[in-house]
N, C-alpha and C. Protein backbone atom coordinates (compact mmCIF):
# COMPACT_ATOMS: atom_id res chain seq x y z
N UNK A 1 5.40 -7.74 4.73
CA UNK A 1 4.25 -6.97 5.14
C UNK A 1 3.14 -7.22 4.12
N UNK A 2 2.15 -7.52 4.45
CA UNK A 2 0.67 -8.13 3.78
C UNK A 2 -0.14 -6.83 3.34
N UNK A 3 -0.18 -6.27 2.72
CA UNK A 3 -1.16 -4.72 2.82
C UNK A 3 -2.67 -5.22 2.99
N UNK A 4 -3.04 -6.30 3.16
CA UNK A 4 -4.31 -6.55 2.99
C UNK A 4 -4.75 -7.04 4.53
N UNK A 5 -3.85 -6.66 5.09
CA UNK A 5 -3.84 -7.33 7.15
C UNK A 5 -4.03 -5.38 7.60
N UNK A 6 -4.27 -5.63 8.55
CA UNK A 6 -3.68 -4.30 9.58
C UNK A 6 -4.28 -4.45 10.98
N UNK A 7 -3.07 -5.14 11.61
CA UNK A 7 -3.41 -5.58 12.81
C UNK A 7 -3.59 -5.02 13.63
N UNK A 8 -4.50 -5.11 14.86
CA UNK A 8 -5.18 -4.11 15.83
C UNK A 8 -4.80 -5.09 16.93
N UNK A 9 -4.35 -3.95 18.09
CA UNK A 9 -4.23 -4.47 19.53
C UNK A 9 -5.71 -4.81 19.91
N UNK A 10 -5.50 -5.47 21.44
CA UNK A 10 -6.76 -5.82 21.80
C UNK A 10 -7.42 -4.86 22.49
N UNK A 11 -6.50 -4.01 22.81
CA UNK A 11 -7.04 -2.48 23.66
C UNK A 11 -7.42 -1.87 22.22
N UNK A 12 -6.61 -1.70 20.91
CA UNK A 12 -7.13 -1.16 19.83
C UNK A 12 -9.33 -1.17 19.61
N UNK A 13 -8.96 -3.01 19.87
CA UNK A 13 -10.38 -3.00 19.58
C UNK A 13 -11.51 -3.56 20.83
N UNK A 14 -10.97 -2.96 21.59
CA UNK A 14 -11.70 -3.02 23.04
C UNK A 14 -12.21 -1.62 22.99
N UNK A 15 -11.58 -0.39 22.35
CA UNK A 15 -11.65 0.80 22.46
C UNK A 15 -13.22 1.06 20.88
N UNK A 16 -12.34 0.59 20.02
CA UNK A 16 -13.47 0.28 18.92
C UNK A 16 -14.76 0.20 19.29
N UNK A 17 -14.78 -1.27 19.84
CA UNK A 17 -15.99 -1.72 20.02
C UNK A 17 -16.80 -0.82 21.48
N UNK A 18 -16.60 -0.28 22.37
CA UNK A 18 -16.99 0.59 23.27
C UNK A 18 -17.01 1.97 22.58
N UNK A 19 -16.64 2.26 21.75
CA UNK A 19 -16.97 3.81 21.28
C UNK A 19 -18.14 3.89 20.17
N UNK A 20 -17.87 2.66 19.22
CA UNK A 20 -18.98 2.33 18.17
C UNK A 20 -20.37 2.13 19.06
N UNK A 21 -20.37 1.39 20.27
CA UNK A 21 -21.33 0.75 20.75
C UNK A 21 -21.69 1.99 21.63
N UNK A 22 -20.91 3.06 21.63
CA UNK A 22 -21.56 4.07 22.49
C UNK A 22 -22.44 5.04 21.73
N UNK A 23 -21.84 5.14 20.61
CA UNK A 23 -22.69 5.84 19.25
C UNK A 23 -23.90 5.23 18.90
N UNK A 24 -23.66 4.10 18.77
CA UNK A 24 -24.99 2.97 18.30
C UNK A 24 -26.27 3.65 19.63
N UNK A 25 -25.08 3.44 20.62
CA UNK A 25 -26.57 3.33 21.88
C UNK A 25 -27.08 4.97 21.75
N UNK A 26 -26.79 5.84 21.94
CA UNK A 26 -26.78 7.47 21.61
C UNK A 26 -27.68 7.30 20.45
N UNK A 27 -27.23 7.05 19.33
CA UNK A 27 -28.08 7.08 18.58
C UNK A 27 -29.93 6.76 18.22
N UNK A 28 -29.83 4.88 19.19
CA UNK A 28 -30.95 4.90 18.94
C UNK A 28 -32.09 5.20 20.15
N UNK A 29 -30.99 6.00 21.06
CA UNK A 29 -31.60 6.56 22.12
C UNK A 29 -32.16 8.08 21.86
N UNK A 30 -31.68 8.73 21.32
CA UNK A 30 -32.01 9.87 20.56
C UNK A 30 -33.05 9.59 19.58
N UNK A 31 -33.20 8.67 18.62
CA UNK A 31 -34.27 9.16 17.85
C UNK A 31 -35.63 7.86 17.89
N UNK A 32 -34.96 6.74 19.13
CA UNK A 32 -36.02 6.15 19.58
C UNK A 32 -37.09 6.61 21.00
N UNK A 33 -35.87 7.16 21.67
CA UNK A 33 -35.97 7.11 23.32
C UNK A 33 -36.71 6.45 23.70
N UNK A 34 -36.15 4.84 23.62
CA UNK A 34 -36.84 3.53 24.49
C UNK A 34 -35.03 2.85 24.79
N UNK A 35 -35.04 2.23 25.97
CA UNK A 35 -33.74 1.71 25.95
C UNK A 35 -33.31 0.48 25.16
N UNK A 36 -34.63 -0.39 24.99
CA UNK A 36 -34.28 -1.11 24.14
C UNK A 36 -33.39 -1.41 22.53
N UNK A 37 -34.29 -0.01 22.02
CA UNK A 37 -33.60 -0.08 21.04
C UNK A 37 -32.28 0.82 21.07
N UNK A 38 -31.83 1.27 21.92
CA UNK A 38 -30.92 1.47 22.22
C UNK A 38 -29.74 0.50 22.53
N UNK A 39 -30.04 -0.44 23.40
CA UNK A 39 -28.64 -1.53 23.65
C UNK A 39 -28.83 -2.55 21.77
N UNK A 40 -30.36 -2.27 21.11
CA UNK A 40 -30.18 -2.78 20.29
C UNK A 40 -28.90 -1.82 18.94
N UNK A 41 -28.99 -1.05 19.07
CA UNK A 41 -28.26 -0.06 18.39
C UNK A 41 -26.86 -0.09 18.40
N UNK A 42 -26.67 -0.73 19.98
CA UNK A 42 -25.34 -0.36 20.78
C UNK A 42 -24.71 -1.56 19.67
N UNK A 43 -25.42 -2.50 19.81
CA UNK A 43 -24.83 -3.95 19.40
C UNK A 43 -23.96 -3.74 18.17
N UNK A 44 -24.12 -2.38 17.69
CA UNK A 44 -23.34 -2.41 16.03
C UNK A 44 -21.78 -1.82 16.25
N UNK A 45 -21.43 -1.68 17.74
CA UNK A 45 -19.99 -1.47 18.18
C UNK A 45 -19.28 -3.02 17.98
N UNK A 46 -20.28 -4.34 17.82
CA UNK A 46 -19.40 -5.38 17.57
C UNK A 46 -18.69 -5.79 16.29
N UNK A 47 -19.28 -4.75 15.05
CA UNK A 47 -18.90 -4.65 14.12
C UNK A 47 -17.61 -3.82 13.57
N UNK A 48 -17.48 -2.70 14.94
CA UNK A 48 -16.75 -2.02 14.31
C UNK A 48 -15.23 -2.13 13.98
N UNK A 49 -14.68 -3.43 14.69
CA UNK A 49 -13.08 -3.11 14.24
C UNK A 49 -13.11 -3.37 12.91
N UNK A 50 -14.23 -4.81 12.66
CA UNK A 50 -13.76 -5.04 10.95
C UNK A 50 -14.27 -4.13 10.02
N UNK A 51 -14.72 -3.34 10.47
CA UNK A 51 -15.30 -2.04 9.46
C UNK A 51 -13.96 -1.03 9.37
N UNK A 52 -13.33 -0.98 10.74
CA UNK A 52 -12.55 0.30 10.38
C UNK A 52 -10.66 -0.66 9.86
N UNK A 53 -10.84 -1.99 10.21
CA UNK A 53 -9.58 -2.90 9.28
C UNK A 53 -9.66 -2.48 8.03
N UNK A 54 -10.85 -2.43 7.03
CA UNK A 54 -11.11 -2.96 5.74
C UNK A 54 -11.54 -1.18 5.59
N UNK A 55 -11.15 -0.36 6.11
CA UNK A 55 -11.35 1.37 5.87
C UNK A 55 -9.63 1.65 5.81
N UNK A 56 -9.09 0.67 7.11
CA UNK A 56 -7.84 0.95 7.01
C UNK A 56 -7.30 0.47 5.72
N UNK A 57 -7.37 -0.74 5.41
CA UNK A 57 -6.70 -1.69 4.84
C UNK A 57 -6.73 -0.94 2.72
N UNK A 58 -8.22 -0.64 2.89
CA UNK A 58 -8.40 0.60 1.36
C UNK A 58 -7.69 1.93 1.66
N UNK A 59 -7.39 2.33 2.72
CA UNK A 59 -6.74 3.64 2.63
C UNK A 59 -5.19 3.74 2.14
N UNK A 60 -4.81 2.41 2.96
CA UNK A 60 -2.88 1.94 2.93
C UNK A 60 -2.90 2.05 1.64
N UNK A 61 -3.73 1.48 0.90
CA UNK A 61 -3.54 0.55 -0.75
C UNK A 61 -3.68 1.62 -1.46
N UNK A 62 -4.27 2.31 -1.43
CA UNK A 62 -4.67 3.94 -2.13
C UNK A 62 -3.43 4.23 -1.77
N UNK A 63 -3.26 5.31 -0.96
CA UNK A 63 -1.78 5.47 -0.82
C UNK A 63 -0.60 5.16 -1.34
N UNK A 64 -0.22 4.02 -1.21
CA UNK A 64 0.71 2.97 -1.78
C UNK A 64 0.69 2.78 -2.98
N UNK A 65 -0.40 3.10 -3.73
CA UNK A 65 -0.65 3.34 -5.25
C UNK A 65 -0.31 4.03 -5.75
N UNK A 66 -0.58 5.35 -4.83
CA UNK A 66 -0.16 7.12 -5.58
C UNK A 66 1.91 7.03 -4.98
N UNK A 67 1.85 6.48 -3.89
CA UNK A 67 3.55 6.18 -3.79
C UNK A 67 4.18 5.56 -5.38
N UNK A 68 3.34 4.85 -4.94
CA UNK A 68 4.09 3.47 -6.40
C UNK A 68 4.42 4.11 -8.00
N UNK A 69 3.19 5.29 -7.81
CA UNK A 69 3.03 6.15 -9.23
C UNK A 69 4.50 6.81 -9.31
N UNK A 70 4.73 7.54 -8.17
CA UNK A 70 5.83 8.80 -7.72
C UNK A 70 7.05 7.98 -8.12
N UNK A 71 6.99 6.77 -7.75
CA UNK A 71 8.19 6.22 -7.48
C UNK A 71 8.64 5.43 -8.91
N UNK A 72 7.66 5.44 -9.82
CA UNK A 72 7.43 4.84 -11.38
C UNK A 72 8.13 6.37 -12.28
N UNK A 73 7.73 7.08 -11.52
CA UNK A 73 8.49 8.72 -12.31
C UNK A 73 9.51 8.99 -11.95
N UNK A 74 10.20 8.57 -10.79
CA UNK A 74 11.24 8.50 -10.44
C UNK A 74 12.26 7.65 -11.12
N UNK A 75 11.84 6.68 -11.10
CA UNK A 75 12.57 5.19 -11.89
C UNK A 75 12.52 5.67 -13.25
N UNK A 76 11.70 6.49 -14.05
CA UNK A 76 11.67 6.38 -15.27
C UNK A 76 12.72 7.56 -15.63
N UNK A 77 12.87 8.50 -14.69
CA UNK A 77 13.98 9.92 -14.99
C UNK A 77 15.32 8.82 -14.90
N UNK A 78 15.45 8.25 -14.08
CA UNK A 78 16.43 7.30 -13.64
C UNK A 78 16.99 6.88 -14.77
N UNK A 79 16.40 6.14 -15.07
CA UNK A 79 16.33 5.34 -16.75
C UNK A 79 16.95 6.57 -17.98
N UNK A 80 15.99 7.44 -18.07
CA UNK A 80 16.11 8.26 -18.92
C UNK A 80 17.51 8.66 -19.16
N UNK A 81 17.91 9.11 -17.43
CA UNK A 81 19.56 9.39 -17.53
C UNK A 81 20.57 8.83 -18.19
N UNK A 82 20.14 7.29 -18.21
CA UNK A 82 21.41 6.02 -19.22
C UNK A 82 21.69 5.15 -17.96
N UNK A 83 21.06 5.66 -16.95
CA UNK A 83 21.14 4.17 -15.48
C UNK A 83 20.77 3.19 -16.33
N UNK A 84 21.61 2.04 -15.69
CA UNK A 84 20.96 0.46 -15.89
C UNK A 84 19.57 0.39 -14.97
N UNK A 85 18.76 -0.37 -15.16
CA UNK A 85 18.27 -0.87 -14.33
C UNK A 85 18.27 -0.78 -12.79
N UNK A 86 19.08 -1.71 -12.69
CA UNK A 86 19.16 -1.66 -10.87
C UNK A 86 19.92 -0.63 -10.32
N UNK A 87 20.74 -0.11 -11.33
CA UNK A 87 21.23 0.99 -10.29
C UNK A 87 20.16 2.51 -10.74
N UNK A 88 19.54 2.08 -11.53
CA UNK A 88 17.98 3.34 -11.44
C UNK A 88 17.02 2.89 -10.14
N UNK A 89 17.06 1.89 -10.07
CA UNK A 89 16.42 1.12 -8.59
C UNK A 89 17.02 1.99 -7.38
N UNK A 90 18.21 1.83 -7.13
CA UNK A 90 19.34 2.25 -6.29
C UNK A 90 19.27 3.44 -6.28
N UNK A 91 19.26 4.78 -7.13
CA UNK A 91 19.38 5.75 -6.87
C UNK A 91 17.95 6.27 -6.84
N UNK A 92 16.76 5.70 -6.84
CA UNK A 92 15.54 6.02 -7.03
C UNK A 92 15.31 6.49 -5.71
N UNK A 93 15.99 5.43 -4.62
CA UNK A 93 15.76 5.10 -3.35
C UNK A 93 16.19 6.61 -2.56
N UNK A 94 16.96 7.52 -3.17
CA UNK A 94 17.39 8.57 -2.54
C UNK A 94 16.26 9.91 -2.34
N UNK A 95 15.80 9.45 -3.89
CA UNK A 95 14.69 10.44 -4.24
C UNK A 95 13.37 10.37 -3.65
N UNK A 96 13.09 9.43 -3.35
CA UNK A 96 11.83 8.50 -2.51
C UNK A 96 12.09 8.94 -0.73
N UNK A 97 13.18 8.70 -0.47
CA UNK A 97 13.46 9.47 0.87
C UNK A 97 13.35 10.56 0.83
N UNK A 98 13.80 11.67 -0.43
CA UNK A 98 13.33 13.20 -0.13
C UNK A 98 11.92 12.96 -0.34
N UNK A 99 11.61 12.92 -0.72
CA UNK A 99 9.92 12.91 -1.60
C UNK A 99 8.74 12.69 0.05
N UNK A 100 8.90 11.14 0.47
CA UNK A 100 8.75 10.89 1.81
C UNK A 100 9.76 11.08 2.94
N UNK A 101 9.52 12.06 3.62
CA UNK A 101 10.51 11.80 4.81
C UNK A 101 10.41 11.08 5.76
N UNK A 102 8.77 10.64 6.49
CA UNK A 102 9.14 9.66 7.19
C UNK A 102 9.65 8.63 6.89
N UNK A 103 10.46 8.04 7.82
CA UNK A 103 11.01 6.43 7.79
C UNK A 103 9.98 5.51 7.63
N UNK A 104 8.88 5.63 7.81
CA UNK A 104 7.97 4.23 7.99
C UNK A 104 7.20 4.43 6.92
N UNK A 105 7.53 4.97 5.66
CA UNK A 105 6.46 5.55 4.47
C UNK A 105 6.35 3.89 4.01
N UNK A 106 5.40 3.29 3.34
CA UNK A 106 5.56 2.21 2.80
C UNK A 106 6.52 1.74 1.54
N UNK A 107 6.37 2.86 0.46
CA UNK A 107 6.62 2.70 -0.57
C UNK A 107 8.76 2.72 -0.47
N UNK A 108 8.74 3.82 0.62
CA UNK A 108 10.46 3.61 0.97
C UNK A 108 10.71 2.25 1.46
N UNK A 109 9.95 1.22 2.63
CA UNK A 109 10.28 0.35 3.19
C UNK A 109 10.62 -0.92 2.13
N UNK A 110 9.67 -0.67 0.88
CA UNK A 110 9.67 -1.70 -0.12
C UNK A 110 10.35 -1.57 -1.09
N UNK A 111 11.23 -0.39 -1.20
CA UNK A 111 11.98 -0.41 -2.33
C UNK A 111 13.92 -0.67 -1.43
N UNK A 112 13.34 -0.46 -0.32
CA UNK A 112 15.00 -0.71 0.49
C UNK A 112 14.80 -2.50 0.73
N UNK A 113 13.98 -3.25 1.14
CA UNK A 113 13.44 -4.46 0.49
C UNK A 113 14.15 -5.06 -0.75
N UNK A 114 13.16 -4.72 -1.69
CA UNK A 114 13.86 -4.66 -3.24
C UNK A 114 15.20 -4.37 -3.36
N UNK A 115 15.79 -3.58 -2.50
CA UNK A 115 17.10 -3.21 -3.17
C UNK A 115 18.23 -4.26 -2.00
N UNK A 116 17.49 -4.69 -1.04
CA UNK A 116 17.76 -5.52 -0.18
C UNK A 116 18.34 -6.76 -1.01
N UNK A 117 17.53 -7.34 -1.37
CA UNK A 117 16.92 -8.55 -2.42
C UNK A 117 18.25 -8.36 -3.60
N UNK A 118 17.89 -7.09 -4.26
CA UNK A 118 19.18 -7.27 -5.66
C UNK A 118 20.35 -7.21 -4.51
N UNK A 119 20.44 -6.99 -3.89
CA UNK A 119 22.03 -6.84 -2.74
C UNK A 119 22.82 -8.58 -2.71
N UNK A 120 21.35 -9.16 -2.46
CA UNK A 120 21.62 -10.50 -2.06
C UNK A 120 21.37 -11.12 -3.06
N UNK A 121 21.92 -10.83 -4.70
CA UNK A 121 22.02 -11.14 -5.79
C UNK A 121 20.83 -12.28 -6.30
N UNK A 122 19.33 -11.69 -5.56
CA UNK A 122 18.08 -12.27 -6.06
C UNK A 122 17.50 -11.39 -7.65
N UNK A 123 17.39 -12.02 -8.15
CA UNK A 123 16.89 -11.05 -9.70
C UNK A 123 16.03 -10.09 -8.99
N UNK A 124 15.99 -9.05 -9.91
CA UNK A 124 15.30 -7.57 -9.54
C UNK A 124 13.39 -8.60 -9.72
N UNK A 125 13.25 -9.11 -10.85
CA UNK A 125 11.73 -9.65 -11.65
C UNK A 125 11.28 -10.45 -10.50
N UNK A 126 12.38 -11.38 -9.12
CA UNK A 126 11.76 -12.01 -7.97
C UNK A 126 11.17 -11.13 -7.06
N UNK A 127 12.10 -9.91 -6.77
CA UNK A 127 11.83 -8.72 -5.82
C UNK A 127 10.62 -8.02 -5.95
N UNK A 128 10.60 -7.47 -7.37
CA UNK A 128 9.34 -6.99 -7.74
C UNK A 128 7.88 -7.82 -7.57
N UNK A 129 8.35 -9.42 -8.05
CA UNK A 129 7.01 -10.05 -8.05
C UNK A 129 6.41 -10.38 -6.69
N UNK A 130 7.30 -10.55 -5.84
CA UNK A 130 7.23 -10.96 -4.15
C UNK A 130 6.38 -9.12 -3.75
N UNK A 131 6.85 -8.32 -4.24
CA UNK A 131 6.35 -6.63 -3.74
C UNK A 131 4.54 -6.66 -4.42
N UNK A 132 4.73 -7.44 -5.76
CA UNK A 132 3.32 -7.55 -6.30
C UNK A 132 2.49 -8.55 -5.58
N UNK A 133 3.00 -9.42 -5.26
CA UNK A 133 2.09 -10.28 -4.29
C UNK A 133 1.54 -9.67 -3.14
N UNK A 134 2.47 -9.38 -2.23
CA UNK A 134 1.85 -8.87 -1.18
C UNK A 134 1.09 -7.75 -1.30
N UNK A 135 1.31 -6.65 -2.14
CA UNK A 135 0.58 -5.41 -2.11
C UNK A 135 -0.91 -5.67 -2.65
N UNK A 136 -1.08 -6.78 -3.40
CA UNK A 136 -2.29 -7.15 -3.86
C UNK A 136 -3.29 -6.17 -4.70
N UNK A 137 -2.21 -5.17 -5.25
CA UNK A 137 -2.77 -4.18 -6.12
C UNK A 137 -2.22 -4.91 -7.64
N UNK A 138 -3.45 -3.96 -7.79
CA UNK A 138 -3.59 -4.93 -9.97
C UNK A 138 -2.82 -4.03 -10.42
N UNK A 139 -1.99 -2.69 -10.11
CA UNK A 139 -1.79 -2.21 -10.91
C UNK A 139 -0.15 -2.62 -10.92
N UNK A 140 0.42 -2.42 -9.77
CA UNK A 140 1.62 -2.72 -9.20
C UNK A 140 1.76 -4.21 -9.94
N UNK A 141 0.98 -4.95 -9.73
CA UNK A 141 0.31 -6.48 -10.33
C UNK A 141 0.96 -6.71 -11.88
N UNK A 142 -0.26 -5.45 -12.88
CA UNK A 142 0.36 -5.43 -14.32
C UNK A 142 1.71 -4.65 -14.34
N UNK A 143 2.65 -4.27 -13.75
CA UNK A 143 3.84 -3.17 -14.01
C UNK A 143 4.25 -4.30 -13.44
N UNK A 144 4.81 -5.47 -12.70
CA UNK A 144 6.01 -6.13 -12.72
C UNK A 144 5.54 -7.27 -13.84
N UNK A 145 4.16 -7.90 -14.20
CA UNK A 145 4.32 -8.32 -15.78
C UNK A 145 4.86 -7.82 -16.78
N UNK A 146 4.55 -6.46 -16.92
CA UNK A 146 5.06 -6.00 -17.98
C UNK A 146 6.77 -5.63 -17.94
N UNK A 147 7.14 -5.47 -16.84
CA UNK A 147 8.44 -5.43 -17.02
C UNK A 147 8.95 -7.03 -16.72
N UNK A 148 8.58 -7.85 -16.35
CA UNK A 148 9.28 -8.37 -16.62
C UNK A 148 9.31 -9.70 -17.84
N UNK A 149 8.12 -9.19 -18.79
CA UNK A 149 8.54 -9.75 -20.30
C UNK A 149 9.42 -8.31 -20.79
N UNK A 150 9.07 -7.25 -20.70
CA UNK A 150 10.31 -6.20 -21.53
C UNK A 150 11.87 -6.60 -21.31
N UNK A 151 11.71 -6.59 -19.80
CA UNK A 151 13.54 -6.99 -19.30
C UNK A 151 13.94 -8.29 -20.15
N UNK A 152 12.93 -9.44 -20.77
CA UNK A 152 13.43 -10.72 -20.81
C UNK A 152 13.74 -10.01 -22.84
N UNK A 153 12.55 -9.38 -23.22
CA UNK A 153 12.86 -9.36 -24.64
C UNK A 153 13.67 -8.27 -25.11
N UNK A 154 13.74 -7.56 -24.42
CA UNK A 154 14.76 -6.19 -24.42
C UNK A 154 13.67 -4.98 -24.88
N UNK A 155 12.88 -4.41 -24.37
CA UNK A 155 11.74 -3.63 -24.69
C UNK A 155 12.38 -2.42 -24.12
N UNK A 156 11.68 -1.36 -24.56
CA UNK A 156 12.57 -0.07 -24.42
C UNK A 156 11.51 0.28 -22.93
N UNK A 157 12.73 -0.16 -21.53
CA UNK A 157 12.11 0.04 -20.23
C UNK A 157 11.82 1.45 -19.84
N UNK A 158 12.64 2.41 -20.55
CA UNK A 158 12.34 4.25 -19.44
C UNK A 158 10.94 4.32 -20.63
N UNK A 159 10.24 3.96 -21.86
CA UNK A 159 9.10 4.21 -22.38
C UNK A 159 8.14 3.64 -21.91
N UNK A 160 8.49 2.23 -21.51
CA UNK A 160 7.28 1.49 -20.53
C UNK A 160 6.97 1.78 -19.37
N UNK A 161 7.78 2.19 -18.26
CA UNK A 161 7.68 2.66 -16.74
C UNK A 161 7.50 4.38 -17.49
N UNK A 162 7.54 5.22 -18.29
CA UNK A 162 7.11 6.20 -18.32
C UNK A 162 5.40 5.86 -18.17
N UNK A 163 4.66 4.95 -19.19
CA UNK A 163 3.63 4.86 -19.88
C UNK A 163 2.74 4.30 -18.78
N UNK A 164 3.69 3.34 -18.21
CA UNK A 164 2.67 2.64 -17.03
C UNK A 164 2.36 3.82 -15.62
N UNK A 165 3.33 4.46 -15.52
CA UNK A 165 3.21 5.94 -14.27
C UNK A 165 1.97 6.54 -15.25
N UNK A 166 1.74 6.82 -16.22
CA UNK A 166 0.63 7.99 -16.67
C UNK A 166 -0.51 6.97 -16.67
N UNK A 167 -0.65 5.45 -16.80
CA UNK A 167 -1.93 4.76 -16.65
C UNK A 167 -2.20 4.66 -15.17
N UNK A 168 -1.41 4.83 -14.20
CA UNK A 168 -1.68 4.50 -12.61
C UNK A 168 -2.11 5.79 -12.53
């Protein structure tokens, strides 16, 4: 999943573009009242799916940020307990389901992913970096750099995922 896509049916933006273009026309019919500038007004319904993609597309990422935070405090109690690593991953995943209950939350879909990934004995530092790519957030971005020079030099991980949750 790309967080930087959010794909729209064609009825999605058949509906878009006829409701924007009905506002546009309303609009410059109201404070022109000539029709012209009215269908000229209308014309800004052709703009609107990629206006409301790139409204969608900043809202997911926001979101998914303040998830990512929750789920960095989670991992770090995890840690704290004397979990390894991946099985602080593993049991994080329980807490993330109470926390979000829907099924389709993002931040649950990507850590059952991730935990997918260590299942199929891919390093945790591939899982994470493949989750940093796609989410295309800098912050998510610097937190699998930084963990994964700590994991390689042995850096004290529940102080770093504490430190990096209070900078997000």
């Amino acid at each position: 999943m790309n967080y930087a896509q959010f794909p729209l049916t064609m009825q999605q933006k058949i509906g878009l573009v006829l409701a924007a273009g009905l506002i546009g026309f309303l609009f410059g019919h109201l404070f022109y009242q000539h029709i012209f500038f009215s269908l000229l007004f209308s014309g800004i319904g052709f703009f609107a799916p990629r206006l409301w993609i790139r409204m969608k597309v900043k809202s997911r990422k926001e979101a998914l940020k303040q998830q990512f935070k929750q789920a960095l405090h989670i991992l770090s109690s995890a840690l704290a307990a004397g979990k390894s690593v991946e099985n602080a991953f593993i049991t994080s995943l329980d807490d993330l389901r109470m926390l979000y209950p829907a099924p389709r939350t993002d931040i649950v879909l990507e850590w059952q992913r991730i935990l997918e990934r260590i299942q199929n004995r891919e390093p945790l530092e591939a899982a994470l970096a493949d989750f940093s790519r796609r989410s295309q957030l800098e912050d998510i971005k610097q937190f699998t750099d930084v963990f994964m020079i700590s994991k390689r030099s042995g850096g004290n991980m529940v102080e770093i995922i504490r430190q990096t949750a209070q900078i997000i």
